[in-house]
N, C-alpha and C. Protein backbone atom coordinates (compact mmCIF):
# COMPACT_ATOMS: atom_id res chain seq x y z
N UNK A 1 60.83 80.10 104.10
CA UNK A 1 61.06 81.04 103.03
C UNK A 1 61.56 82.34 103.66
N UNK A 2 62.36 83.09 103.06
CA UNK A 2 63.18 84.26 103.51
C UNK A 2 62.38 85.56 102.49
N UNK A 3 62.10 86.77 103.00
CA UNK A 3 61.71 87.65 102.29
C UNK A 3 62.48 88.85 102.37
N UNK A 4 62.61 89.49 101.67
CA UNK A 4 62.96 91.34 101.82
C UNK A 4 62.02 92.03 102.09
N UNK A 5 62.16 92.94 103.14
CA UNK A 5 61.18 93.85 102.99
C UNK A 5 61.62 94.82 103.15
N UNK A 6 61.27 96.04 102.58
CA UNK A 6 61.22 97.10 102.72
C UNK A 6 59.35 97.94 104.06
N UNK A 7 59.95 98.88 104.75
CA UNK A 7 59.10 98.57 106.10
C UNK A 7 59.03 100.29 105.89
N UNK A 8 57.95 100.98 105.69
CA UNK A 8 57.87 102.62 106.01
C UNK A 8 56.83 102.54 106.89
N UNK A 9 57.38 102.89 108.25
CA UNK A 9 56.41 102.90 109.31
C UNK A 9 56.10 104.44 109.29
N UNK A 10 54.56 104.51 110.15
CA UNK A 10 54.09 105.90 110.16
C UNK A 10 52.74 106.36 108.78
N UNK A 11 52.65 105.30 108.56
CA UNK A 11 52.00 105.20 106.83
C UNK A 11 50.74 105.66 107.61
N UNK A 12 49.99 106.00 107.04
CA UNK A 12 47.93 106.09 107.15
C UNK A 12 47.37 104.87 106.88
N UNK A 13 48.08 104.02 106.20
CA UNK A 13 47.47 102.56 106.31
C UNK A 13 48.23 101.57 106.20
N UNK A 14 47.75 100.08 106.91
CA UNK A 14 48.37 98.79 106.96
C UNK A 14 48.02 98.14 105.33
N UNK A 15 48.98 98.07 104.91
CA UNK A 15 49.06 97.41 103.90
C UNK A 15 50.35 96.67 103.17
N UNK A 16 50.68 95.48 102.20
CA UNK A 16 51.40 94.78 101.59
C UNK A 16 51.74 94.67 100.59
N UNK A 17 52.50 95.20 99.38
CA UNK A 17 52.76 95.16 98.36
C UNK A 17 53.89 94.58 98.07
N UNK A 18 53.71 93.34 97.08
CA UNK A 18 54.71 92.27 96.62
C UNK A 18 55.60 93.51 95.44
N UNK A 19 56.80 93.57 95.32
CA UNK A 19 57.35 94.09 94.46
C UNK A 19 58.90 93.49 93.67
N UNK A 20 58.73 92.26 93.63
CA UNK A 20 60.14 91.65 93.23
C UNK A 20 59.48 90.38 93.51
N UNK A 21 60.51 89.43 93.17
CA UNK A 21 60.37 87.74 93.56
C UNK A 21 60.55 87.95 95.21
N UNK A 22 60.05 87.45 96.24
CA UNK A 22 60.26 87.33 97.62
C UNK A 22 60.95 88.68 98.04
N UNK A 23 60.30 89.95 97.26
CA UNK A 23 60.61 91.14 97.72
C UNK A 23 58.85 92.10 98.20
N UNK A 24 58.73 92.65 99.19
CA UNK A 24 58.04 93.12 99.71
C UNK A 24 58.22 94.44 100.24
N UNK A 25 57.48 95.65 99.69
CA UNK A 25 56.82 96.57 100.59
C UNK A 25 55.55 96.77 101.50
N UNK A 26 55.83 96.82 103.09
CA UNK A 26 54.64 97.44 104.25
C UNK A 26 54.89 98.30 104.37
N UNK A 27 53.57 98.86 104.58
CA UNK A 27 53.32 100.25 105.32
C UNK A 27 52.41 99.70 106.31
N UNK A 28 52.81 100.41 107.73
CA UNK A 28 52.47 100.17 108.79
C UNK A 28 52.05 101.69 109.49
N UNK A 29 50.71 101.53 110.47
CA UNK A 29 50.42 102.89 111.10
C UNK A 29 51.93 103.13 112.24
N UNK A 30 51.84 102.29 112.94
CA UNK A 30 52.85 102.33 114.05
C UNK A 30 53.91 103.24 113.61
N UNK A 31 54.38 103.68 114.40
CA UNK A 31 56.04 104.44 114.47
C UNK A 31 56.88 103.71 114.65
N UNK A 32 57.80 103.90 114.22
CA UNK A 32 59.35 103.08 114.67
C UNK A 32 59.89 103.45 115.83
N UNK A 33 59.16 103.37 116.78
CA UNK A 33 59.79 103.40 118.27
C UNK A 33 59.20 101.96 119.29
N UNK A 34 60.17 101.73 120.18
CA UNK A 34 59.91 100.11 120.59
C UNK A 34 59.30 99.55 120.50
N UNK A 35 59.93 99.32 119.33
CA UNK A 35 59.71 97.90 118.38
C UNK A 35 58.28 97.95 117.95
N UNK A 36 57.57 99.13 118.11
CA UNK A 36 56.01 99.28 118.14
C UNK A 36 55.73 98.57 116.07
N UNK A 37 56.64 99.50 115.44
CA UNK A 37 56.36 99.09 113.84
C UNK A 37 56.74 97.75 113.65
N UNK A 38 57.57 96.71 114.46
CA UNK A 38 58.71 95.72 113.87
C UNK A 38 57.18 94.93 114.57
N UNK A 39 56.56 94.67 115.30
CA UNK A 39 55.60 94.18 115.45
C UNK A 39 54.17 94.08 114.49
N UNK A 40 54.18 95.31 113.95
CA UNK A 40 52.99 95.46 113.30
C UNK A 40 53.60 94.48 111.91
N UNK A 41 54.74 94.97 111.54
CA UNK A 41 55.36 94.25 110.40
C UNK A 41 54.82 92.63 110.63
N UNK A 42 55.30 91.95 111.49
CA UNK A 42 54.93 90.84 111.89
C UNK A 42 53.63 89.83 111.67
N UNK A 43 52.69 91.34 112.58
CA UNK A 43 51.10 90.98 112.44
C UNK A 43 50.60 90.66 111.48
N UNK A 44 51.20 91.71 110.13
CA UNK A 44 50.69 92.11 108.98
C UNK A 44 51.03 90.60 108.55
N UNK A 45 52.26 90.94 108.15
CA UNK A 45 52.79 89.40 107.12
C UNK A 45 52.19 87.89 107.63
N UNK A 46 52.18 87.97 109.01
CA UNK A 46 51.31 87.14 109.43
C UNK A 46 49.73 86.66 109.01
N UNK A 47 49.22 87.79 108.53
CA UNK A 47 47.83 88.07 108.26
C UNK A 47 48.42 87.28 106.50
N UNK A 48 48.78 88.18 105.83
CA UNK A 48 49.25 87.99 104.77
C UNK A 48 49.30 86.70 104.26
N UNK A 49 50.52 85.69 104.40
CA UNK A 49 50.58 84.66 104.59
C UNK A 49 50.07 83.69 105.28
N UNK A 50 48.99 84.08 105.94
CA UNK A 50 48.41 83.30 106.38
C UNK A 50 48.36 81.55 107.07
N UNK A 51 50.00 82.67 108.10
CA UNK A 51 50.19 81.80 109.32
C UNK A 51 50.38 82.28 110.30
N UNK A 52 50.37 81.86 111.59
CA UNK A 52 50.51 82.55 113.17
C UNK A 52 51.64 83.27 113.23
N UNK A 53 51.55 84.13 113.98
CA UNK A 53 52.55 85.45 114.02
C UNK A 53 53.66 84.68 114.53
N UNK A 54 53.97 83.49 115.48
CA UNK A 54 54.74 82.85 115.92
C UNK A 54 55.66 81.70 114.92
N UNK A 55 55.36 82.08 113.24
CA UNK A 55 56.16 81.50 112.36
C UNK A 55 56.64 82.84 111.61
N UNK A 56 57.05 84.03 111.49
CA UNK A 56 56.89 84.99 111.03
C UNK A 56 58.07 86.02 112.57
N UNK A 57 59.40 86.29 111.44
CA UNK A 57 60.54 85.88 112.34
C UNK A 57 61.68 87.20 111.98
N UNK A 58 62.00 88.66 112.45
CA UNK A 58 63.17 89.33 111.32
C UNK A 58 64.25 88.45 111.62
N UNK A 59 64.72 88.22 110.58
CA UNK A 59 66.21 87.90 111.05
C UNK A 59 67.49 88.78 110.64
N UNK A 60 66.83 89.79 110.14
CA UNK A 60 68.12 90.92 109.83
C UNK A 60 67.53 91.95 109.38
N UNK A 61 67.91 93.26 110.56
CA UNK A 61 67.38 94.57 110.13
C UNK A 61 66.59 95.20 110.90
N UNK A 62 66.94 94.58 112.37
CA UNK A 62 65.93 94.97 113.38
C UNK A 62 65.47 96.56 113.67
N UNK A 63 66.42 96.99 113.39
CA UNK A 63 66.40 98.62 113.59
C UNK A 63 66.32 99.04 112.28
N UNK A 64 66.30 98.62 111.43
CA UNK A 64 66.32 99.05 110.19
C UNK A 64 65.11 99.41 109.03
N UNK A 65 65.32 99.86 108.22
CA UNK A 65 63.68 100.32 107.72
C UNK A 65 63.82 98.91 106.24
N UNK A 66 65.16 98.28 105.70
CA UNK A 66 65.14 97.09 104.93
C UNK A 66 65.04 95.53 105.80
N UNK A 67 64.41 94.63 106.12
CA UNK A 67 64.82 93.64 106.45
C UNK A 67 64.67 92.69 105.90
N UNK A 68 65.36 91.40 106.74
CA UNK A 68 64.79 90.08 105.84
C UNK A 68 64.38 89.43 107.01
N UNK A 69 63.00 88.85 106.78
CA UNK A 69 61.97 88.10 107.28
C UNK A 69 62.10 86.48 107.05
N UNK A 70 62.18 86.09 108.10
CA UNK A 70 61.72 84.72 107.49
C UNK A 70 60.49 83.81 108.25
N UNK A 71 59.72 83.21 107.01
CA UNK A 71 58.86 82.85 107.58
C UNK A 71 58.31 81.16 107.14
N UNK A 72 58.12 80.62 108.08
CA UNK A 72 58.42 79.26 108.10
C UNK A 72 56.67 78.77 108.08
């Protein structure tokens, strides 16, 4: 499955909000500096969906604060 997310790193808290069909807002503590938030993103949705961080994948938007995730 492929998701959108929208990613505001720097937040006061880790959290997930579904907002569309396979559209998603995180907020993540981390900063957007190497790769420190694109990880937490990861962890989170990982947690979320409730599969190993190693199915849970950006595939577009690495630097970016929109991406699409996919997670298998």
């Amino acid at each position: 499955m492929k998701i959108s997310v929208k990613v505001r790193p720097g937040a006061g808290e880790d959290r997930v909000k579904e907002t569309g069909v396979n559209e998603f807002a995180v907020w993540v503590k981390e900063r957007a500096q190497g790769g420190k938030a694109n990880e937490a993103v990861i962890e989170l949705l990982a947690e979320h969906f409730g599969v190993p961080q190693t199915q849970v994948r950006i595939v577009l938007g690495r630097t970016q604060r929109k991406k699409i995730i996919e997670i298998k």
